[in-house]
Every structure is written in C-alpha cells, then in structure tokens.
C-alpha atoms as a PDB file:
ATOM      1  CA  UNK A   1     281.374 -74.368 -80.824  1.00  0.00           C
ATOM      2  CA  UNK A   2     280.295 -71.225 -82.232  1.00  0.00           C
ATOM      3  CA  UNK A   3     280.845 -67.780 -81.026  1.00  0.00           C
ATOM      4  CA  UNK A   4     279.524 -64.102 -81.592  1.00  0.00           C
ATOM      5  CA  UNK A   5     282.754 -62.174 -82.055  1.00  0.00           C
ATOM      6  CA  UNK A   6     282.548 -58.448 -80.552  1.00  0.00           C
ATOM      7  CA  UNK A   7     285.555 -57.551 -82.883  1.00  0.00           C
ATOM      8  CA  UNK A   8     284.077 -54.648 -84.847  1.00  0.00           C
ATOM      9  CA  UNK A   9     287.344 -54.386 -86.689  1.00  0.00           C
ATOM     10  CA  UNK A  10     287.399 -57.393 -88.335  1.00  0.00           C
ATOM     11  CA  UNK A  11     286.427 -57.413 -92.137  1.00  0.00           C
ATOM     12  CA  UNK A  12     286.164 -59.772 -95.437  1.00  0.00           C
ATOM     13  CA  UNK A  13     287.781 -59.089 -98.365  1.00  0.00           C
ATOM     14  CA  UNK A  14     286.650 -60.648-101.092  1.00  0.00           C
ATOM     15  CA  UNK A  15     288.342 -58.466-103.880  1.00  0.00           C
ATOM     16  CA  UNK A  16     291.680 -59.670-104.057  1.00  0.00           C
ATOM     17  CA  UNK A  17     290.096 -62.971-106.224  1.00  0.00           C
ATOM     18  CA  UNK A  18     291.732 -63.734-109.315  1.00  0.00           C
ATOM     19  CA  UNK A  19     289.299 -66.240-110.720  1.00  0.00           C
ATOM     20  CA  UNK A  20     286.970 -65.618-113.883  1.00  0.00           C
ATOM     21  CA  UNK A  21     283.095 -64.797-113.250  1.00  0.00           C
ATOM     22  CA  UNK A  22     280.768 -67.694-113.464  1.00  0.00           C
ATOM     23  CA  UNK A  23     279.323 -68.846-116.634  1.00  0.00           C
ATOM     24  CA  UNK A  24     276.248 -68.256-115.475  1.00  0.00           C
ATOM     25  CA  UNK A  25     276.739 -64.600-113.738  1.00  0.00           C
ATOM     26  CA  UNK A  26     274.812 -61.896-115.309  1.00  0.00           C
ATOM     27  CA  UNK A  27     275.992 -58.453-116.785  1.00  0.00           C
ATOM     28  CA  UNK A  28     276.348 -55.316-114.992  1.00  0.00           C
ATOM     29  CA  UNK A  29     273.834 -53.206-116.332  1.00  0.00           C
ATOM     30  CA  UNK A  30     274.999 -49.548-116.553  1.00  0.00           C
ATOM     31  CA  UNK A  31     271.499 -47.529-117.133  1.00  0.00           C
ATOM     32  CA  UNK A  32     270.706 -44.534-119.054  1.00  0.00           C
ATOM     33  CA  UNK A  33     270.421 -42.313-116.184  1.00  0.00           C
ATOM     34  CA  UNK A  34     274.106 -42.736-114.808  1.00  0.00           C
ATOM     35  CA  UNK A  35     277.526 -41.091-116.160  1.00  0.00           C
ATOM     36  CA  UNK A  36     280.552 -42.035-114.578  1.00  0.00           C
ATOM     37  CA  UNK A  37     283.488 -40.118-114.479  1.00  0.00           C
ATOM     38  CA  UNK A  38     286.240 -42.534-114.233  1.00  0.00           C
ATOM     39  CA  UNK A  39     287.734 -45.713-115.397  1.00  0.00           C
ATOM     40  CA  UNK A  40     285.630 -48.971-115.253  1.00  0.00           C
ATOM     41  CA  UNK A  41     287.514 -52.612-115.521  1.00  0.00           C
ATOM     42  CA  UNK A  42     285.705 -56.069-115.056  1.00  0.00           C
ATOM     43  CA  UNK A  43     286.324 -59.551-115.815  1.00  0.00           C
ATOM     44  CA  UNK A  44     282.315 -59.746-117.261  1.00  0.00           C
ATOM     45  CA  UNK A  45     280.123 -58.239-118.992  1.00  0.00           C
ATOM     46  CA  UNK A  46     278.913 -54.880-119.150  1.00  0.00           C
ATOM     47  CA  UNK A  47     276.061 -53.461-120.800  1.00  0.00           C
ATOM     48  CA  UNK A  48     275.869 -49.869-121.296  1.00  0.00           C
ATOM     49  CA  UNK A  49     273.218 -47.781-121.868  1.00  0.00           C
ATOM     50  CA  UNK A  50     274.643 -44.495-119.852  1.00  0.00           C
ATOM     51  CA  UNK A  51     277.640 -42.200-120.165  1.00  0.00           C
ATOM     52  CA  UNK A  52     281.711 -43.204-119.415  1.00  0.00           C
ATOM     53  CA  UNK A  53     283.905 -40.248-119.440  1.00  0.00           C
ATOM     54  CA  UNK A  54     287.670 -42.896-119.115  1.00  0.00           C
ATOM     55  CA  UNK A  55     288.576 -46.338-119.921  1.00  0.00           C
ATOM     56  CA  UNK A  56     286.483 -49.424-120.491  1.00  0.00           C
ATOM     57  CA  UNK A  57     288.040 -52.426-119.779  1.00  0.00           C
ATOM     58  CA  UNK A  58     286.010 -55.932-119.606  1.00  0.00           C
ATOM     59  CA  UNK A  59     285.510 -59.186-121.275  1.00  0.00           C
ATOM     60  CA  UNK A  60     282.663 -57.817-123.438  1.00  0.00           C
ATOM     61  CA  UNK A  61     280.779 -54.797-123.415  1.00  0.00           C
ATOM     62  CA  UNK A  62     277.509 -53.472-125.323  1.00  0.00           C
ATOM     63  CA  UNK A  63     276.742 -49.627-125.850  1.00  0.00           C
ATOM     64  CA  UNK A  64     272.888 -49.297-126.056  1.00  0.00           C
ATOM     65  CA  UNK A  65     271.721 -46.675-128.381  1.00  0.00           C
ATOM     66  CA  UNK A  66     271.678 -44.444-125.632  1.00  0.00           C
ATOM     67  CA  UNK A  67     275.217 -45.248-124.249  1.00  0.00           C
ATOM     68  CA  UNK A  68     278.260 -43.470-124.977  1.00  0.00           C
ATOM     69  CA  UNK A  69     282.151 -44.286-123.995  1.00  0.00           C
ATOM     70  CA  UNK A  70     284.818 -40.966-124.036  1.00  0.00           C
ATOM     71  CA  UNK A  71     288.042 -43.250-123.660  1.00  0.00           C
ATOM     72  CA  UNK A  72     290.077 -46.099-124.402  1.00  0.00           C
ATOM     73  CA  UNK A  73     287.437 -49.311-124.880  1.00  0.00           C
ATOM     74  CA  UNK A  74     289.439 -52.797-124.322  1.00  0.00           C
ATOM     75  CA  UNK A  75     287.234 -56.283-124.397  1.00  0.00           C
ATOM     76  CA  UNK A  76     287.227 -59.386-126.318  1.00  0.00           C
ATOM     77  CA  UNK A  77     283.879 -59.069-127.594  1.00  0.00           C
ATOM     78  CA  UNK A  78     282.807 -55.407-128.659  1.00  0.00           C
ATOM     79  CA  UNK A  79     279.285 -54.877-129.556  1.00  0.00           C
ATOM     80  CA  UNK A  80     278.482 -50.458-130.237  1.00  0.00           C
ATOM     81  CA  UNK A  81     274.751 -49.015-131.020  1.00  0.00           C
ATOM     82  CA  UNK A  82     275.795 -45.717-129.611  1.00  0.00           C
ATOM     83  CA  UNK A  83     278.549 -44.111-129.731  1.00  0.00           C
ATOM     84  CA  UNK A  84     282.241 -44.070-128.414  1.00  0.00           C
ATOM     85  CA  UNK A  85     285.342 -41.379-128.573  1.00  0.00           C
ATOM     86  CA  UNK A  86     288.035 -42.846-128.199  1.00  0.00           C
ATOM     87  CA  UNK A  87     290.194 -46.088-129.435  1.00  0.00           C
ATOM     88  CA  UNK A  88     288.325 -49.605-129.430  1.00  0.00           C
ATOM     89  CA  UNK A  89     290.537 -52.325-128.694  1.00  0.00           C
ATOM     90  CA  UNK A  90     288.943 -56.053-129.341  1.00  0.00           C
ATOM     91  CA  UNK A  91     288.830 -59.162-130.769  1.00  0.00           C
ATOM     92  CA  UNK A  92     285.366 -59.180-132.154  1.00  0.00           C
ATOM     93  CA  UNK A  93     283.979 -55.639-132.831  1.00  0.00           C
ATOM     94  CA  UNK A  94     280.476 -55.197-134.153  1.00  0.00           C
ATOM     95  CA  UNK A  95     279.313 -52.158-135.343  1.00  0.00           C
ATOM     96  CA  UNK A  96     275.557 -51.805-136.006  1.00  0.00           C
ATOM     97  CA  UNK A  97     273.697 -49.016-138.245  1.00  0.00           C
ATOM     98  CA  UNK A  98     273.281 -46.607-135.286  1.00  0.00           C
ATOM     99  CA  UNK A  99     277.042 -46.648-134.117  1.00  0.00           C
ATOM    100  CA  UNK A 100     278.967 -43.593-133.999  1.00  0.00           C
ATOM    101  CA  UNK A 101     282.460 -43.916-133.457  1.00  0.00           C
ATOM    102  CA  UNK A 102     285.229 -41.027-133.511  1.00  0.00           C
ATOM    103  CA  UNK A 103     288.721 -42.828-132.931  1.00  0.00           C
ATOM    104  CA  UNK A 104     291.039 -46.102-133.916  1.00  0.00           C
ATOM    105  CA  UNK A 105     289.500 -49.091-133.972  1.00  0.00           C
ATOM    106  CA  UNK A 106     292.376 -52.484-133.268  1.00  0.00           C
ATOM    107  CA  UNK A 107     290.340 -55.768-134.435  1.00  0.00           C
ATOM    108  CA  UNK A 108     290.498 -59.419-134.736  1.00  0.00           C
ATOM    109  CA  UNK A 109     287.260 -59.449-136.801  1.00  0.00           C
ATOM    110  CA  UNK A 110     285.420 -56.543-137.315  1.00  0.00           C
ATOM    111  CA  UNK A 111     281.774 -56.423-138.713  1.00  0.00           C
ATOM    112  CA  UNK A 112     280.073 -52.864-139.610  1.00  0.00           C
ATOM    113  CA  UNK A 113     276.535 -52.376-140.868  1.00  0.00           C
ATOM    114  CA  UNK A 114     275.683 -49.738-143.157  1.00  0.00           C
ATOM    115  CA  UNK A 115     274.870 -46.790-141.449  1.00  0.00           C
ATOM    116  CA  UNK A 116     277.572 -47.078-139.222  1.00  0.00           C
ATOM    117  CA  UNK A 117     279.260 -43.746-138.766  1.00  0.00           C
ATOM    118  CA  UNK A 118     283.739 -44.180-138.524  1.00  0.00           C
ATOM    119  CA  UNK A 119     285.970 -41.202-137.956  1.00  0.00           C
ATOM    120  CA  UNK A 120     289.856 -43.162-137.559  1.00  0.00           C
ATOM    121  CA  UNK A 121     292.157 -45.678-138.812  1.00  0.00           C
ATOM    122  CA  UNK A 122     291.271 -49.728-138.805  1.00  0.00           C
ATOM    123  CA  UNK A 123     293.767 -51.836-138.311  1.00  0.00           C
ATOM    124  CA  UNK A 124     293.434 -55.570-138.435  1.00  0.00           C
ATOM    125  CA  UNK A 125     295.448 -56.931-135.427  1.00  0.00           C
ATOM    126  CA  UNK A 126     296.365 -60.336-133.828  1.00  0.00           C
ATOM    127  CA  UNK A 127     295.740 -60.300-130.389  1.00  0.00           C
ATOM    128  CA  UNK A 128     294.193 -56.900-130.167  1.00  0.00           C
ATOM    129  CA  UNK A 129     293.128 -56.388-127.113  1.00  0.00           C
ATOM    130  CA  UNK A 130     297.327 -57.114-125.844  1.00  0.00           C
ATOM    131  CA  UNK A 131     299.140 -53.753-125.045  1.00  0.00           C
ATOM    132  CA  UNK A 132     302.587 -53.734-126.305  1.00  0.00           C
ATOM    133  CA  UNK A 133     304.977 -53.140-123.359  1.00  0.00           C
ATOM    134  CA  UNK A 134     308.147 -53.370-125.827  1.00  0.00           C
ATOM    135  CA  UNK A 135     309.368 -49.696-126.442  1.00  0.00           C
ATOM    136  CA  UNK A 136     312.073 -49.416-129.303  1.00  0.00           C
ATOM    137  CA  UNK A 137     314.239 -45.841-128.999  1.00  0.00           C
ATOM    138  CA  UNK A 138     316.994 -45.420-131.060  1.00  0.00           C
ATOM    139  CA  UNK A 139     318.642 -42.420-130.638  1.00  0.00           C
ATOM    140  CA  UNK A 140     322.660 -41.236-131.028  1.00  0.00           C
ATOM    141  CA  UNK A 141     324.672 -40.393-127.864  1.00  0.00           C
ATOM    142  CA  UNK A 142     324.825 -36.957-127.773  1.00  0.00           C
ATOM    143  CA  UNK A 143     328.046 -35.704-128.515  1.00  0.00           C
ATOM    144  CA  UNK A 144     329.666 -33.588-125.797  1.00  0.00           C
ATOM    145  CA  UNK A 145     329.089 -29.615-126.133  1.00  0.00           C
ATOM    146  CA  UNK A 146     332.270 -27.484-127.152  1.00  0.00           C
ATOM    147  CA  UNK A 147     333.067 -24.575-125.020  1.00  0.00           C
ATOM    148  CA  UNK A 148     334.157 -20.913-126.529  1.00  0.00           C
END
C-alpha cells in the first residue's frame, strides 16, 4: 500500500498558495540583529525590530524602536516606533512619540503622538494601500520637422 520512493528529484511546493494566513498564525519576527537588503512581501504580520534597505509589503507591520525601513512601506495596519525613509502606504497608520519618519505618508486614518518626528506630505486617501495603474498622458502629436 505504501511505498518508499527512491526519486530524489521529486519535490513539494507549497508556495504557489493563494490563501490568507490563519487567524491564529503568529508574526514573523524580524530581530534587531538582522538587516536585509531587499524587498520583503507577506500576507501576515511582521514585526520589526532590525534594518530593511527596499520595500515592505504585508498585512500589518510594527517597527520596534530599534527597527528601521529605507523604502516604500505598504500594509493595512501600520504601527512605527522607529523610524522609516521612505513613503508609508496604509489604511491605519499609527505613529507613536519615538517615530521618525522622512517621506509621504497615504492614510485611511492616521494617528500621531506628540513627539512624533514627520519630514513629507499627508494625504488622506481612500483605499490607500491600492496602487493606481491608470496613467493619464496628454501630449500633442508632434508636428513633422521642416527641412532647409
């Protein structure tokens, strides 16, 4: 009935999954010791306490004190304690006393306690964590050249 396969080349791929974490599955914890050079996307949570030099992209995300973020942060639920360069992109965007935060910040809501450093533009958004894919260019034909 059952078998041990001598097929070394056969493998599992679980990554191709569409389907939302669990409701009980826990954050990834990102510690104060690790900086990663690269962009990061996740359908969870992500608590971050070390360095990310790119994008963020999750369903929410903490920066710890410690934690910084050099690069586009996208999540529903945005919670910052350190600091982040770079836009922030979310539907609910806390900003607590120790934040420091160079760049644009896109929000649904958007809550900032005093002491909360800001360098950019807020801009109160519907649906701020959508990317507009619409490009409008409006431009005149170019009229032919004349030669001498």
């Amino acid at each position: 009935m059952f078998s041990k396969s001598n097929d070394k080349n056969t493998a599992v791929n679980t990554m191709n999954k569409t389907t939302r974490p669990a409701a009980n599955s826990v954050p990834s914890l990102i510690g104060a010791d690790v900086t990663i050079k690269g962009d990061l996307t996740t359908l969870g949570e992500i608590q971050l306490d070390g360095t990310i030099e790119g994008d963020v992209r999750s369903a929410s995300l903490t920066i710890g004190e410690q934690g910084s973020v050099q690069g586009i942060v996208t999540a529903e639920d945005v919670i910052i304690k350190g600091s982040v360069n770079g836009q922030i992109k979310g539907r609910n965007i806390r900003l607590e006393k120790t934040a420091k935060v160079k760049g644009d910040l896109f929000h649904e809501t958007l809550s900032v306690e005093a002491g909360a450093f800001i360098e950019g533009s807020l801009t109160h958004k519907t649906n701020a964590t959508q990317e507009k894919t619409t490009v409008t260019n409006i431009s005149a034909p170019k009229a032919p050249e004349k030669k001498a």
